[in-house]
Structure formats: C-alpha cells, structure tokens
Protein backbone atom coordinates (compact mmCIF):
# COMPACT_ATOMS: atom_id res chain seq x y z
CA UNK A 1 -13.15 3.48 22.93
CA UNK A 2 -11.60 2.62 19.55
CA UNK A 3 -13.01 3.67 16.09
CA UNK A 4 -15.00 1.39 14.70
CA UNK A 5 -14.08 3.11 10.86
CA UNK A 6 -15.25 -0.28 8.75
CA UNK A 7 -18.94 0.91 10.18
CA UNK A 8 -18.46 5.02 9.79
CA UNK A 9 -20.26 6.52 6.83
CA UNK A 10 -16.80 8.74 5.93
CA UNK A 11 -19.27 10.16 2.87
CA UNK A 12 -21.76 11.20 5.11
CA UNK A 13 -19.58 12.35 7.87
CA UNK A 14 -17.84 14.82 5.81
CA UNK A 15 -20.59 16.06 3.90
CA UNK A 16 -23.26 16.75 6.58
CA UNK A 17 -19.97 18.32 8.88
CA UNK A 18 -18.86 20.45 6.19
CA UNK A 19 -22.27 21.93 5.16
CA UNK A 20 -23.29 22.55 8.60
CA UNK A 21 -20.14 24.66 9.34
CA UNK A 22 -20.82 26.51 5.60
CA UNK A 23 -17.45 25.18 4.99
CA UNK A 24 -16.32 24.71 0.81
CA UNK A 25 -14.40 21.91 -0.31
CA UNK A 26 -11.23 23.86 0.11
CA UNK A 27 -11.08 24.89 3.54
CA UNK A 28 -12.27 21.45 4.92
CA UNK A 29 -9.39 20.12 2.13
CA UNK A 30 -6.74 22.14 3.76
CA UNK A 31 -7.66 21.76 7.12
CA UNK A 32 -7.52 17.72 6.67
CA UNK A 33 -4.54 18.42 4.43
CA UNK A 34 -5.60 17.42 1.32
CA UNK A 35 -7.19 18.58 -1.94
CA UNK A 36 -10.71 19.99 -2.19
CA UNK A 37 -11.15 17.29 -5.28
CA UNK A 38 -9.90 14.69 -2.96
CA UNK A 39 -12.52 16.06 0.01
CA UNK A 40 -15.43 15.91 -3.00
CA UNK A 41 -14.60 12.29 -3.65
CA UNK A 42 -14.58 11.09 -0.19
CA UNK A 43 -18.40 12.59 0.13
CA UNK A 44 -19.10 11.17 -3.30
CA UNK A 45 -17.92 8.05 -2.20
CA UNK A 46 -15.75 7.65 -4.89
CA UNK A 47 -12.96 6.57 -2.68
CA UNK A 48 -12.55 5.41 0.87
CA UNK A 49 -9.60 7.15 2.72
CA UNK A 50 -7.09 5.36 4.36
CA UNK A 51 -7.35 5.38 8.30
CA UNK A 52 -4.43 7.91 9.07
CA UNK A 53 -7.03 10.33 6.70
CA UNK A 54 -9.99 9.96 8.49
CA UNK A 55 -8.74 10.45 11.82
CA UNK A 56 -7.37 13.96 10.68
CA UNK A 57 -11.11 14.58 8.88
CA UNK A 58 -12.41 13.62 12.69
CA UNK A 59 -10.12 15.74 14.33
CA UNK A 60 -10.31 18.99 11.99
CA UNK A 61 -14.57 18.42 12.64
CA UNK A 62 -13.41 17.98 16.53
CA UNK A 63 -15.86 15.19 16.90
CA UNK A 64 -16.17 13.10 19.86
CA UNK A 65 -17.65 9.29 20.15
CA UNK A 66 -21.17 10.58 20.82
CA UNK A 67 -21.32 12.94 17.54
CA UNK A 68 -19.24 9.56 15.91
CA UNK A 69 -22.12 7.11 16.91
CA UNK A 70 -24.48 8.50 14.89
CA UNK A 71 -22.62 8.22 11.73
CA UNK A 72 -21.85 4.77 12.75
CA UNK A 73 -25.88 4.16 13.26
CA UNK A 74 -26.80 5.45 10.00
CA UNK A 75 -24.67 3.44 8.32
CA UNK A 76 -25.57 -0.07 9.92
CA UNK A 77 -29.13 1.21 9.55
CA UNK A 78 -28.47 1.57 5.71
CA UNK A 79 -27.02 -1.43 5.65
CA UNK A 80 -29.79 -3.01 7.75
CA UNK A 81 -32.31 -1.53 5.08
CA UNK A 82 -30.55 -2.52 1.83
CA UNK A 83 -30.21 -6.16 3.24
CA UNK A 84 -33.74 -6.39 4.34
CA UNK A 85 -35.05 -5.22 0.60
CA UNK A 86 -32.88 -7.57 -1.06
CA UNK A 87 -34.71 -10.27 0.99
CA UNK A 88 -38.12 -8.91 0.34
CA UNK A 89 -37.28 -8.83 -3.52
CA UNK A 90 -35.88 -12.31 -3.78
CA UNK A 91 -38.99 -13.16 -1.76
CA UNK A 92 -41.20 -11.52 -3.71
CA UNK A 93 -39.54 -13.11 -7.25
CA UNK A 94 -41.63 -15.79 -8.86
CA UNK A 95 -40.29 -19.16 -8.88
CA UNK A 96 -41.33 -19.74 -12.68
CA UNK A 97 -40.88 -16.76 -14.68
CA UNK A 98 -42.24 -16.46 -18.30
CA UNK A 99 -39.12 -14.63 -20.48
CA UNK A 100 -40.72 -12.17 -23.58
CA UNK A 101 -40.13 -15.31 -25.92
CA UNK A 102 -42.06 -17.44 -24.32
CA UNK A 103 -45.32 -14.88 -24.48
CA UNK A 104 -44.70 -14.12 -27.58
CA UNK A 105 -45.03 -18.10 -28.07
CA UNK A 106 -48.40 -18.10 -26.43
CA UNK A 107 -49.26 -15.01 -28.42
CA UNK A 108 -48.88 -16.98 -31.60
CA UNK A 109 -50.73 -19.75 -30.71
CA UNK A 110 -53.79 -18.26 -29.47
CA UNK A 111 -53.71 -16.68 -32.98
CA UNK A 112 -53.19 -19.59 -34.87
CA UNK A 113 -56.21 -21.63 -32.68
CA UNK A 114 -58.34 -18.61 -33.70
CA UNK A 115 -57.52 -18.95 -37.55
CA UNK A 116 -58.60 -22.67 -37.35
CA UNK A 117 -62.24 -22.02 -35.59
C-alpha cells in the first residue's frame, strides 16, 4: 500500500517516535541523515520535508502501515476538528454586528436625551 504523505502528520510522527525511543535531536538527525536543527524544524512544523526525507525518517523509526495509520488518523481528525469549528464560529457570528463606533454613537445619544429631560 502506498504512502499517503499529503495526510501524515511528519511533526507528530517524529516527535512522539523520537521521545518514545529517548532519542535527542542528534541521533534521530544522523540516523535520517540530516541535522538535529533540521529534525527540530520538521517537529516544529516549520518546514515540510521533501518525500525522499520522510521515507528515510519512516525507515530509521522502522514503522510499518499499521504504526503509519495512526499518524495518518490524527491528522484527518485534526483536520476534521479545525474544519468543523470554523463552521460552528461562522455559524455562531451575528449577521449585524455593532463596530465600537457605533456604541459609542448610542452612548452619546442616550446622554444627550438625558440632558434634555
């Protein structure tokens, strides 16, 4: 079964792999063959490696498609969960909002109906 890498949380992956093993940035680094700094921007998700990178990160953590499918679940889930709060946000949004000027508006003429009774 191909690697379905646009759905693999690479971040997560090497993170949760690495601190399982107690493994630093430097050994994972060199075993992928790459820099630790490079490893602590992957899990930062500061970059997203190129393909040839991430199947030498899966093979140095010897992980089969079982161990894969779960990364590949918690990211859809994520993904599944962001989406579904950006609906109930833009659902919950009023359709008429009030902007500070416009209170401040009302504010003033409350005031100025008070002054005149």
């Amino acid at each position: 079964m191909p690697i379905d890498y646009e759905n693999l949380d690479i971040s997560r992956l090497v993170k949760t792999e690495r601190e399982q093993r107690s493994l630093d940035l430097e050994e994972v680094g060199s075993g992928v063959g790459t820099s630790a700094n490079y490893i602590f921007r992957i899990e930062k998700g500061r970059v997203k490696p190129p393909i040839h990178v991430i199947e030498k990160i899966i093979k140095y953590f010897d992980l089969d498609d079982k161990k894969l499918e779960l990364y590949r679940s918690l990211t859809k889930q994520s993904k599944d969960e962001v989406d579904g709060k950006e609906e109930r946000e833009e659902a919950t949004k009023p359709t008429d909002a009030i902007n500070v000027v416009d209170i401040e508006v009302l504010r003033k003429k409350k005031s100025d109906k008070k002054s005149m009774d």
